[in-house]
N, C-alpha and C. Protein backbone atom coordinates (compact mmCIF):
# COMPACT_ATOMS: atom_id res chain seq x y z
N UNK A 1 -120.77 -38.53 9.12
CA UNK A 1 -120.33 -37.36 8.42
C UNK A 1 -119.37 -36.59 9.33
N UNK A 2 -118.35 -36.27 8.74
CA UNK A 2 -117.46 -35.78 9.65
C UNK A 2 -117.45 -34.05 9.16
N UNK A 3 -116.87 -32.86 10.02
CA UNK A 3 -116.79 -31.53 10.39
C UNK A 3 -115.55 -31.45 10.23
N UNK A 4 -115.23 -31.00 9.29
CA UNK A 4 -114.29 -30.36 9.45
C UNK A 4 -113.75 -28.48 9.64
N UNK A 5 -113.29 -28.57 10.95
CA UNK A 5 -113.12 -27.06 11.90
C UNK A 5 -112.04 -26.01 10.86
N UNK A 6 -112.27 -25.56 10.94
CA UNK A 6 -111.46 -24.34 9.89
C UNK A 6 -110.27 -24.31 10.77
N UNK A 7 -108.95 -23.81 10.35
CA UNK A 7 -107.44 -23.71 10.94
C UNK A 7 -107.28 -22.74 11.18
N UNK A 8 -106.85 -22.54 12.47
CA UNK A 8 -106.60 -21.46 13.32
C UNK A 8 -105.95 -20.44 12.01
N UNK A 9 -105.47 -19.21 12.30
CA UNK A 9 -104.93 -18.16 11.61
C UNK A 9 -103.52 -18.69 12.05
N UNK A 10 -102.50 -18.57 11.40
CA UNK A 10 -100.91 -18.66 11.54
C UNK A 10 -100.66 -17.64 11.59
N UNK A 11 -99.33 -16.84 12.79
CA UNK A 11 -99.21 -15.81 12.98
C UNK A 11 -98.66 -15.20 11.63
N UNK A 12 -98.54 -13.72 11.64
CA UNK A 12 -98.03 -13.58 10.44
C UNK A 12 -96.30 -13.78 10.77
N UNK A 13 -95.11 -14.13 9.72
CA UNK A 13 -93.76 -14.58 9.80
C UNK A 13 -93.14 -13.09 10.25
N UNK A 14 -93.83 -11.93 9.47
CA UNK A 14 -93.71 -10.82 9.58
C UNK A 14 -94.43 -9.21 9.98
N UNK A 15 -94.28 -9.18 11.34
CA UNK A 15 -95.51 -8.68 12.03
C UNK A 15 -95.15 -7.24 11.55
N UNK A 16 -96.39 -6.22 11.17
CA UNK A 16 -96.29 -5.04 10.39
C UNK A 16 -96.30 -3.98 11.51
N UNK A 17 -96.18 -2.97 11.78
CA UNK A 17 -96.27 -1.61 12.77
C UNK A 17 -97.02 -0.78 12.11
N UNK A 18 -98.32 -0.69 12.75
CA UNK A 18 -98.94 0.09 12.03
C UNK A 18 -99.52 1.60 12.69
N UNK A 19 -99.63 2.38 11.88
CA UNK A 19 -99.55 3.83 11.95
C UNK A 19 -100.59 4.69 11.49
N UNK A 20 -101.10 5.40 11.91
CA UNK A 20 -102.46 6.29 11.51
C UNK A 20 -101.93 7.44 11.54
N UNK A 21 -102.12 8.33 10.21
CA UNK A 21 -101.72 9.48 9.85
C UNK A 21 -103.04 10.39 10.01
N UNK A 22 -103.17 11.23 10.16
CA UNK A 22 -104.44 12.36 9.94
C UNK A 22 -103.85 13.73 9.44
N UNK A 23 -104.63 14.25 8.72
CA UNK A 23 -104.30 15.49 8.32
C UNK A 23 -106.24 16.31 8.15
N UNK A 24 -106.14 17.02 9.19
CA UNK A 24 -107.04 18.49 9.13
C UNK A 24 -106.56 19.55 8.97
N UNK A 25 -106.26 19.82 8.13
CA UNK A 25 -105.37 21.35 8.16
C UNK A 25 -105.37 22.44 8.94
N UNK A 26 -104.85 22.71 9.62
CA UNK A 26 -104.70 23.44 10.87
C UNK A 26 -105.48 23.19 12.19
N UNK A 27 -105.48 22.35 12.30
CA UNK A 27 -106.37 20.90 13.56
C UNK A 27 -105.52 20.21 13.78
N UNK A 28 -105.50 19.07 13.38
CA UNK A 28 -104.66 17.64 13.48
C UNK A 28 -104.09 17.49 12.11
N UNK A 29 -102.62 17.59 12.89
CA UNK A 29 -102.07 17.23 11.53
C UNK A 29 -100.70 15.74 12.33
N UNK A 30 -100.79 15.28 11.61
CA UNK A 30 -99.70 13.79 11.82
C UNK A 30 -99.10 13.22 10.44
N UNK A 31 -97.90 13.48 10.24
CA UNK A 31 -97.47 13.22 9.39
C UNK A 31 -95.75 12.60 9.73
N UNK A 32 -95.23 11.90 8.22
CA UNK A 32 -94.23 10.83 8.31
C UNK A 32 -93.35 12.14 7.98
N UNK A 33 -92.27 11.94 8.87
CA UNK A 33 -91.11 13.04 8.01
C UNK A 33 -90.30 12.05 7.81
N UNK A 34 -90.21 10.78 8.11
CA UNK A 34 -89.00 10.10 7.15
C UNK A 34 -89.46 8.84 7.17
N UNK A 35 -88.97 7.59 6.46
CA UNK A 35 -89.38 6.44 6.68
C UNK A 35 -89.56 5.30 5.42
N UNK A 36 -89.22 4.29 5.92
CA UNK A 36 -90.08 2.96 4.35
C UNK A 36 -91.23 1.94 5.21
N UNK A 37 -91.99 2.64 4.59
CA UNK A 37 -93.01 1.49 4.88
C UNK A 37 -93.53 0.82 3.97
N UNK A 38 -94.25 -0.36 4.65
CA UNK A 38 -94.00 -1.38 3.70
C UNK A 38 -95.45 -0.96 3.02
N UNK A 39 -96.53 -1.05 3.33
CA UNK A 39 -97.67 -0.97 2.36
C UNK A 39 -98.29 0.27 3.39
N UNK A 40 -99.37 1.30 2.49
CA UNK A 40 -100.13 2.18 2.74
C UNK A 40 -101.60 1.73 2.53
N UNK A 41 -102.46 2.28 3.20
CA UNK A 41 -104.53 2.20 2.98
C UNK A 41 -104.87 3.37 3.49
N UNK A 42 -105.37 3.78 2.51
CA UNK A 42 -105.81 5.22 2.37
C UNK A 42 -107.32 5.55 3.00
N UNK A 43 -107.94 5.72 4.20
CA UNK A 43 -108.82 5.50 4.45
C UNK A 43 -110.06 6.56 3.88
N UNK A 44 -109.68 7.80 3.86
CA UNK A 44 -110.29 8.56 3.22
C UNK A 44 -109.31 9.64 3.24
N UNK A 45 -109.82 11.27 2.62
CA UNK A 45 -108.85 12.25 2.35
C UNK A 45 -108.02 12.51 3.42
N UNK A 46 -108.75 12.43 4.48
CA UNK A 46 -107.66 13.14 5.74
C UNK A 46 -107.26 11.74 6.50
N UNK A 47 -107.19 10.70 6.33
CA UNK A 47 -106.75 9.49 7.29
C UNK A 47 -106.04 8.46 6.34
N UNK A 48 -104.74 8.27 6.82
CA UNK A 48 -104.31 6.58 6.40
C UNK A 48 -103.77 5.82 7.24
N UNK A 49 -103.29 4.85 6.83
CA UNK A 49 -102.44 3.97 8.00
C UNK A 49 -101.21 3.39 6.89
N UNK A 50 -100.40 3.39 7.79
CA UNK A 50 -99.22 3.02 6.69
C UNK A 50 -98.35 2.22 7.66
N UNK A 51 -97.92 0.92 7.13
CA UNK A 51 -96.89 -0.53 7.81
C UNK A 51 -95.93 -0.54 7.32
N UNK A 52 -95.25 -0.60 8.48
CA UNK A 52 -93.86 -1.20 8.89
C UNK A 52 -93.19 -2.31 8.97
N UNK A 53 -92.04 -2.83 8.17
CA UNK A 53 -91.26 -4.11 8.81
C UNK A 53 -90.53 -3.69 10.18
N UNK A 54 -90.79 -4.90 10.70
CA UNK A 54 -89.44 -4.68 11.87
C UNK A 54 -88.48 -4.32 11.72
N UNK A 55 -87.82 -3.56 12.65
CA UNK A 55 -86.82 -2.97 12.46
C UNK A 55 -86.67 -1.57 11.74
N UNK A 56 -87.64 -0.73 10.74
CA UNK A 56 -87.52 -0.15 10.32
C UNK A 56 -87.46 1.33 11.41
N UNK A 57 -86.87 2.21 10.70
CA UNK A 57 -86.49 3.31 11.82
C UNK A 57 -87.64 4.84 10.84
N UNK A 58 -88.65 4.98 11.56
CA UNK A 58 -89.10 6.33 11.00
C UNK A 58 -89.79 6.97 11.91
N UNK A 59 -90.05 8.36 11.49
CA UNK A 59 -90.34 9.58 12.14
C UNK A 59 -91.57 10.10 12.16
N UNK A 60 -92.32 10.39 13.03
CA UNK A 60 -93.66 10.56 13.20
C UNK A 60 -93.92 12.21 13.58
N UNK A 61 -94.24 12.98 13.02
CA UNK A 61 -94.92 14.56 13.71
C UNK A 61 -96.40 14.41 13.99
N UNK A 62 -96.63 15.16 15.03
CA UNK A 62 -98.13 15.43 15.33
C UNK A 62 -98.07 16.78 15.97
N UNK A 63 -98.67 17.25 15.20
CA UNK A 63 -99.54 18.79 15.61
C UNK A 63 -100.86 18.80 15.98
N UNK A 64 -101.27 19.53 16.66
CA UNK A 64 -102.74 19.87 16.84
C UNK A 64 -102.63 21.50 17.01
N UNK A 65 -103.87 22.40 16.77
CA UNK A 65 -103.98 23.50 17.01
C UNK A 65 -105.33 24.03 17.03
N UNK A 66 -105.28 25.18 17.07
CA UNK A 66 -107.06 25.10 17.70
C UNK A 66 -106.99 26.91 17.31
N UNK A 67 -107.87 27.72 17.32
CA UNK A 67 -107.89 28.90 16.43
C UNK A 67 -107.07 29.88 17.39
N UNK A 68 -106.36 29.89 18.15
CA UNK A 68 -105.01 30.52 18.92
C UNK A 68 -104.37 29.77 18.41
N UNK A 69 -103.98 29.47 17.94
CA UNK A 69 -102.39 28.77 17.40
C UNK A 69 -101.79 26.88 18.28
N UNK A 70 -101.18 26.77 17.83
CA UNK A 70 -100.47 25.27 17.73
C UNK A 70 -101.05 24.98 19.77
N UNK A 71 -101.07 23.74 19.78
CA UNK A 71 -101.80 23.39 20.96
C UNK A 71 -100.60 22.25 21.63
N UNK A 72 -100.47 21.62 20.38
CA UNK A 72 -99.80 20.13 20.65
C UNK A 72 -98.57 20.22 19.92
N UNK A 73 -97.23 19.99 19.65
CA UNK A 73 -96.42 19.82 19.03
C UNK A 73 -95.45 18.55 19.36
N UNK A 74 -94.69 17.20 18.79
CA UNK A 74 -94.42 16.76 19.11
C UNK A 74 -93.88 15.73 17.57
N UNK A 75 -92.44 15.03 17.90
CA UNK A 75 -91.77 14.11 17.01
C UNK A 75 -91.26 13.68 17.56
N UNK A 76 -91.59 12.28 17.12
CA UNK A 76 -90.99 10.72 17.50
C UNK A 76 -90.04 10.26 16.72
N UNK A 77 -89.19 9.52 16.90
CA UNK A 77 -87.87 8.80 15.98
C UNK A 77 -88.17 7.46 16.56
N UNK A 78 -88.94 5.86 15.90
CA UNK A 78 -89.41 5.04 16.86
C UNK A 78 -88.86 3.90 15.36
N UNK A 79 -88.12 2.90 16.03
CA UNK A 79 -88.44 1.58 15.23
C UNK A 79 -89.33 0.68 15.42
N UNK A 80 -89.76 0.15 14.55
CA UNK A 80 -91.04 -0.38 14.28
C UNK A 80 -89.72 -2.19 15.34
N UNK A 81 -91.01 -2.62 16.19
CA UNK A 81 -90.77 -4.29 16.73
C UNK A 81 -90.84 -5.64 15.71
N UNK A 82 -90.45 -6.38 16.17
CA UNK A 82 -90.40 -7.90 15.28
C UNK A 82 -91.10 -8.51 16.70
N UNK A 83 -91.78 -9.77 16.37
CA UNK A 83 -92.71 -10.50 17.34
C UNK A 83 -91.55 -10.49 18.70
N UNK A 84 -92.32 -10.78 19.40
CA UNK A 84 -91.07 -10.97 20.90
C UNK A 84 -90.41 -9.90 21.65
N UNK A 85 -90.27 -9.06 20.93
CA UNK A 85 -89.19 -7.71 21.00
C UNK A 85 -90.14 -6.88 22.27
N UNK A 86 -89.51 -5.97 23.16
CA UNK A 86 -89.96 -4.82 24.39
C UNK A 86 -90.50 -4.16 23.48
N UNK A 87 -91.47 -3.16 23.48
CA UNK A 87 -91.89 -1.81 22.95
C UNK A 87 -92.76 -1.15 23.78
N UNK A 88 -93.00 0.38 23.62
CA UNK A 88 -93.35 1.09 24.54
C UNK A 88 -94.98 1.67 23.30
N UNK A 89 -95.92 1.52 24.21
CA UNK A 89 -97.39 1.91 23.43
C UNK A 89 -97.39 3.43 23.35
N UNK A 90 -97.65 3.97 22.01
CA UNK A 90 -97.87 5.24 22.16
C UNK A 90 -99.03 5.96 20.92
N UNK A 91 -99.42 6.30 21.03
CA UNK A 91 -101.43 6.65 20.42
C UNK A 91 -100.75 6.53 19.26
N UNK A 92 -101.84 6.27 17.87
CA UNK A 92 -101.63 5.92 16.91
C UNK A 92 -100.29 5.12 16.34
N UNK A 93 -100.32 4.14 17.35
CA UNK A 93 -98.97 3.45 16.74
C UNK A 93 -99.50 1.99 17.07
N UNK A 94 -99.65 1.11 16.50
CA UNK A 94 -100.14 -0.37 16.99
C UNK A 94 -99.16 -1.39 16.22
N UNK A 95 -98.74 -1.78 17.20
CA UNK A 95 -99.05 -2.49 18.87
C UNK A 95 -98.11 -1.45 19.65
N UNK A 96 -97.06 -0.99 18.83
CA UNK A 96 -95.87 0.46 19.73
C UNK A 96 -95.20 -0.11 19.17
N UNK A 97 -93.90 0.38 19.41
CA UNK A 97 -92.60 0.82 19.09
C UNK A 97 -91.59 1.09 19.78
N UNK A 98 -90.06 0.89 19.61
CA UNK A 98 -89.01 0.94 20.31
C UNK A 98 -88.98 2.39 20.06
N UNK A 99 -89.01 3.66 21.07
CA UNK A 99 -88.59 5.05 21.14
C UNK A 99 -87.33 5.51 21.18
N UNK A 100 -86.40 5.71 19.87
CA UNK A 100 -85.36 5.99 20.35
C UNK A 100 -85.09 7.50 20.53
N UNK A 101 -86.33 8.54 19.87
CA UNK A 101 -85.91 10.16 20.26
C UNK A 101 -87.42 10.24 20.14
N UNK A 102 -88.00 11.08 21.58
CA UNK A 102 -89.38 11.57 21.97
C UNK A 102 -89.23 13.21 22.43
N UNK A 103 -89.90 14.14 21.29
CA UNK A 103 -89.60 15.81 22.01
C UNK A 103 -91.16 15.82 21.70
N UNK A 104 -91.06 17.13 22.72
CA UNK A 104 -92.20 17.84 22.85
C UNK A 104 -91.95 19.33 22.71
N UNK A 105 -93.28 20.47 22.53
CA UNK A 105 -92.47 21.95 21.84
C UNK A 105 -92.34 22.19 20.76
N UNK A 106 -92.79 23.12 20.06
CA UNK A 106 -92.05 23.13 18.94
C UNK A 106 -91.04 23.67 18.91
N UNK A 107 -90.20 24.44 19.62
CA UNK A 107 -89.06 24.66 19.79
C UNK A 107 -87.63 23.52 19.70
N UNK A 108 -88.33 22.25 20.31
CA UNK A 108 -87.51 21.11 20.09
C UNK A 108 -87.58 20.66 19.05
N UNK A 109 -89.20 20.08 18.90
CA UNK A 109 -89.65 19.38 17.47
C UNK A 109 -88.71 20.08 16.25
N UNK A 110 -88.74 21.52 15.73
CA UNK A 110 -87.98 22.32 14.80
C UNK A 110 -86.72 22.08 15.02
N UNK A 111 -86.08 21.68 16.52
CA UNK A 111 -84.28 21.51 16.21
C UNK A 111 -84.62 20.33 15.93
N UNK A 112 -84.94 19.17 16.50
CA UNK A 112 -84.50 17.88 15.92
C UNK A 112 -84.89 17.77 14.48
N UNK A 113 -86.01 18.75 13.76
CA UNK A 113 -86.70 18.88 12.50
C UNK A 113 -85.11 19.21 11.47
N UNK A 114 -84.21 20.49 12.11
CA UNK A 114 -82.97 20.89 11.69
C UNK A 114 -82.10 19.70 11.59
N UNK A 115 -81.51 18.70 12.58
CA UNK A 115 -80.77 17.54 12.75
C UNK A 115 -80.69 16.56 11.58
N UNK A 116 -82.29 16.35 10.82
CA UNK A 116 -82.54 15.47 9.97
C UNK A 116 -82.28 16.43 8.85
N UNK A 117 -82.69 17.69 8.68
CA UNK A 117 -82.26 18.03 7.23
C UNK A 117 -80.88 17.72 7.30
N UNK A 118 -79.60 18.43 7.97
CA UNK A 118 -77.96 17.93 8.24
C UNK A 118 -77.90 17.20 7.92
N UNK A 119 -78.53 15.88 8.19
CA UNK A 119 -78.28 14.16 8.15
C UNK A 119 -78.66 14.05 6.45
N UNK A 120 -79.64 14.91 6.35
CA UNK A 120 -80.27 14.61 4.50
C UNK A 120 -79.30 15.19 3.79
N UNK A 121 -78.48 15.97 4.07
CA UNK A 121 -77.87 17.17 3.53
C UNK A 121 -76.20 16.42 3.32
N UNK A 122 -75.99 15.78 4.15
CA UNK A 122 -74.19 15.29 4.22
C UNK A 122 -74.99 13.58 3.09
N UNK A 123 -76.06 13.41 2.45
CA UNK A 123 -76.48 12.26 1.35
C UNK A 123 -76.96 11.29 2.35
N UNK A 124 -76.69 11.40 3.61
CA UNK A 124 -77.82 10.02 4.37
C UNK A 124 -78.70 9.87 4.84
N UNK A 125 -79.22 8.92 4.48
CA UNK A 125 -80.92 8.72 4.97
C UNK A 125 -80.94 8.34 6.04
N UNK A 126 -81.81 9.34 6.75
CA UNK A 126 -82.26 9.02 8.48
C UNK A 126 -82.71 8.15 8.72
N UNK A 127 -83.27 7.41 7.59
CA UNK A 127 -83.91 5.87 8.33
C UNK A 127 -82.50 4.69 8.75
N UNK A 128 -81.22 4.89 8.22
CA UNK A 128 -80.42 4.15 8.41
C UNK A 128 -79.39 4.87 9.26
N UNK A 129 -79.73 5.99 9.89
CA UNK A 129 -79.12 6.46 11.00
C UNK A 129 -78.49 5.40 12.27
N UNK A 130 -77.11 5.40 12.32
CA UNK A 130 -77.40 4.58 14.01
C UNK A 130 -78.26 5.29 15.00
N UNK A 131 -79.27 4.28 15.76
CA UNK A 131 -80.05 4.15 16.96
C UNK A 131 -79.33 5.34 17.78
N UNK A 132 -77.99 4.59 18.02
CA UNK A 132 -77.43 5.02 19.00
C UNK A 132 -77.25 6.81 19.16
N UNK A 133 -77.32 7.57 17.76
CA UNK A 133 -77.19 8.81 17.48
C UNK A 133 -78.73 9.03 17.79
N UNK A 134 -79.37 9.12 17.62
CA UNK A 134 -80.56 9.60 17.93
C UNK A 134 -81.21 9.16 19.26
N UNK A 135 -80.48 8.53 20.28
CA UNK A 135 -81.07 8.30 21.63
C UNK A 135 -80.13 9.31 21.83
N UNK A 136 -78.47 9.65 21.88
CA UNK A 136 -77.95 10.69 22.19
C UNK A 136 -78.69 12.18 21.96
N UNK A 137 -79.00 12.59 20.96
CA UNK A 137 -79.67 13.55 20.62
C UNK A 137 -80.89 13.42 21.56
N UNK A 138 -81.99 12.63 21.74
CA UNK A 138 -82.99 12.71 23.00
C UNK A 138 -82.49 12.67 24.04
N UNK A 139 -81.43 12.23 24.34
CA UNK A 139 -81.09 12.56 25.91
C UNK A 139 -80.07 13.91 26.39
N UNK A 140 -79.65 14.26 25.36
CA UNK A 140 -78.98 16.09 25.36
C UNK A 140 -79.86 17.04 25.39
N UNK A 141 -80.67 16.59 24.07
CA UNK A 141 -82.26 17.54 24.33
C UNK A 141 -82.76 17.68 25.65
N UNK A 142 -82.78 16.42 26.04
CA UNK A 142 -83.96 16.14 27.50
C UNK A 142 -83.14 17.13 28.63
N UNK A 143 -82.02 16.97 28.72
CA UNK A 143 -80.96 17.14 30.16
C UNK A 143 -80.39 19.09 28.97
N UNK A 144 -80.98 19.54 28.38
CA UNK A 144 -80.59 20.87 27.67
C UNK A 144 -79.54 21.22 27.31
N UNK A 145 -78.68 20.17 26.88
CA UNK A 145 -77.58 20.27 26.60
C UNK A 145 -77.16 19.95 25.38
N UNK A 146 -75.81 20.47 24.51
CA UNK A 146 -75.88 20.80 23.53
C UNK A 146 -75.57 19.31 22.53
N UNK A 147 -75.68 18.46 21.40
CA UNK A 147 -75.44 17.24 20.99
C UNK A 147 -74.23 17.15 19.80
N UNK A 148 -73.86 16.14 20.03
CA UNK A 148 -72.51 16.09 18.38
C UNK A 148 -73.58 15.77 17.61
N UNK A 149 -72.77 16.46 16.52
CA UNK A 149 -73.36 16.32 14.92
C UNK A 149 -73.27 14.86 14.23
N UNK A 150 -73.80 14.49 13.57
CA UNK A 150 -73.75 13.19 13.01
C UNK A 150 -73.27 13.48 12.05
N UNK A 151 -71.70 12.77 11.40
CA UNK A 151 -70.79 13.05 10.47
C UNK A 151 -70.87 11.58 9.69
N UNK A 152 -70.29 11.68 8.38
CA UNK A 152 -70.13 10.18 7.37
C UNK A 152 -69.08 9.41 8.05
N UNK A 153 -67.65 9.47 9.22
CA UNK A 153 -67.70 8.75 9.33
C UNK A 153 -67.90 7.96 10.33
N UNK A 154 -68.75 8.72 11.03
CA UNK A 154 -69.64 8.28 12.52
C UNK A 154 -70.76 7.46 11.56
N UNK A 155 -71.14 7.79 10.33
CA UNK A 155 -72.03 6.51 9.81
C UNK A 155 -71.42 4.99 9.12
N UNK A 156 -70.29 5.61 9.06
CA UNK A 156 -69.33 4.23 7.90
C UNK A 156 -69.28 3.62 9.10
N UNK A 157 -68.93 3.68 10.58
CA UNK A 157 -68.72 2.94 11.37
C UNK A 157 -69.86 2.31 12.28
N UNK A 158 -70.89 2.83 11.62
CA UNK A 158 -72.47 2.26 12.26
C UNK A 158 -72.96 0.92 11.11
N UNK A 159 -72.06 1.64 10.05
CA UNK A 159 -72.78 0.32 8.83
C UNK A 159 -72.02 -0.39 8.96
N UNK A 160 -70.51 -0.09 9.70
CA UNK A 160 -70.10 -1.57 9.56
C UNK A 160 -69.90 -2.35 11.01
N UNK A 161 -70.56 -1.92 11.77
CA UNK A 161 -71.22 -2.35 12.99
C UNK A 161 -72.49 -3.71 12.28
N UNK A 162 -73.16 -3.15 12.15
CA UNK A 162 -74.46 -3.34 11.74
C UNK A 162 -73.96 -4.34 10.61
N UNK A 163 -73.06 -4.56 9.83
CA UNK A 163 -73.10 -5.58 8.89
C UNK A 163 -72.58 -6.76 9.54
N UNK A 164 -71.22 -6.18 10.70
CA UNK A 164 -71.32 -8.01 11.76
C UNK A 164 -71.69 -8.26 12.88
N UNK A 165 -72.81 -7.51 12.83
CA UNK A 165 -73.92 -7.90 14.23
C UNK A 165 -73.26 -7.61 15.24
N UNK A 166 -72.85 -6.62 15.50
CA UNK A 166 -72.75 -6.16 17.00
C UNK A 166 -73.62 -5.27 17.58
């Protein structure tokens, strides 16, 4: 009589980035300010987790506060990895993510919060922002200095970057 061993798991073709949201209202709050993800699971009222394809570019807030006011303030701008790819680990993000804009403050968090309405406001979606504009913006922030605006045709020339692979 022969055994036959069950087959290993095959990796998945398309590895997901996954994300844990919480919301306590005026505690922990973590929420998406921009983004497509691919599927959501709702774990209960105040917790979900919501996946990512590679490559996708979205925005993470986390607050905390405590009965004096805001404790923690902080937004991420992070693309989600494809198998193989560098990424940097950072809490509720599994396995991590490429960081292309990290503030802390709400003083920062609220300007870069301003940056993305602009970007919503001239019709483009921040998830298809070039990279490259939003590591500028974290590194002007970081060094306090002031950043260019992201204009349509600083984006026509990112999409057509991006359409022949450079």
């Amino acid at each position: 009589m022969s055994v036959r061993l069950p087959e290993s798991p095959k990796p998945d073709p398309a590895p997901t980035t996954l994300v844990d949201l919480i919301w306590q209202e005026k505690r922990v709050e973590h929420w998406l300010r921009f983004g497509r993800f691919r599927h959501e699971h709702r774990l209960d009222r105040e917790r979900r987790t919501l996946g990512f394809a590679p490559g996708s570019v979205f925005a993470i807030v986390r607050w905390a506060g405590n009965d004096y006011g805001a404790v923690v303030s902080r937004l991420d701008i992070l693309r989600a990895v494809g198998l193989g790819e560098p990424f940097q680990t950072l809490p509720f993000i599994r396995p991590g993510a490429e960081i292309l804009l990290r503030v802390s403050g709400w003083p920062k968090v609220e300007r870069v919060l301003q940056v993305v309405d602009a970007i919503e406001a001239l019709g483009i979606d921040p998830c298809v922002v070039s990279p490259d504009h939003w590591r500028h913006v974290h590194n002007r922030i970081a060094a306090g200095e002031p950043f260019r605006t992201y204009i349509k045709a600083q984006h026509a020339a990112w999409l057509k970057r991006r359409k022949v692979g450079v």
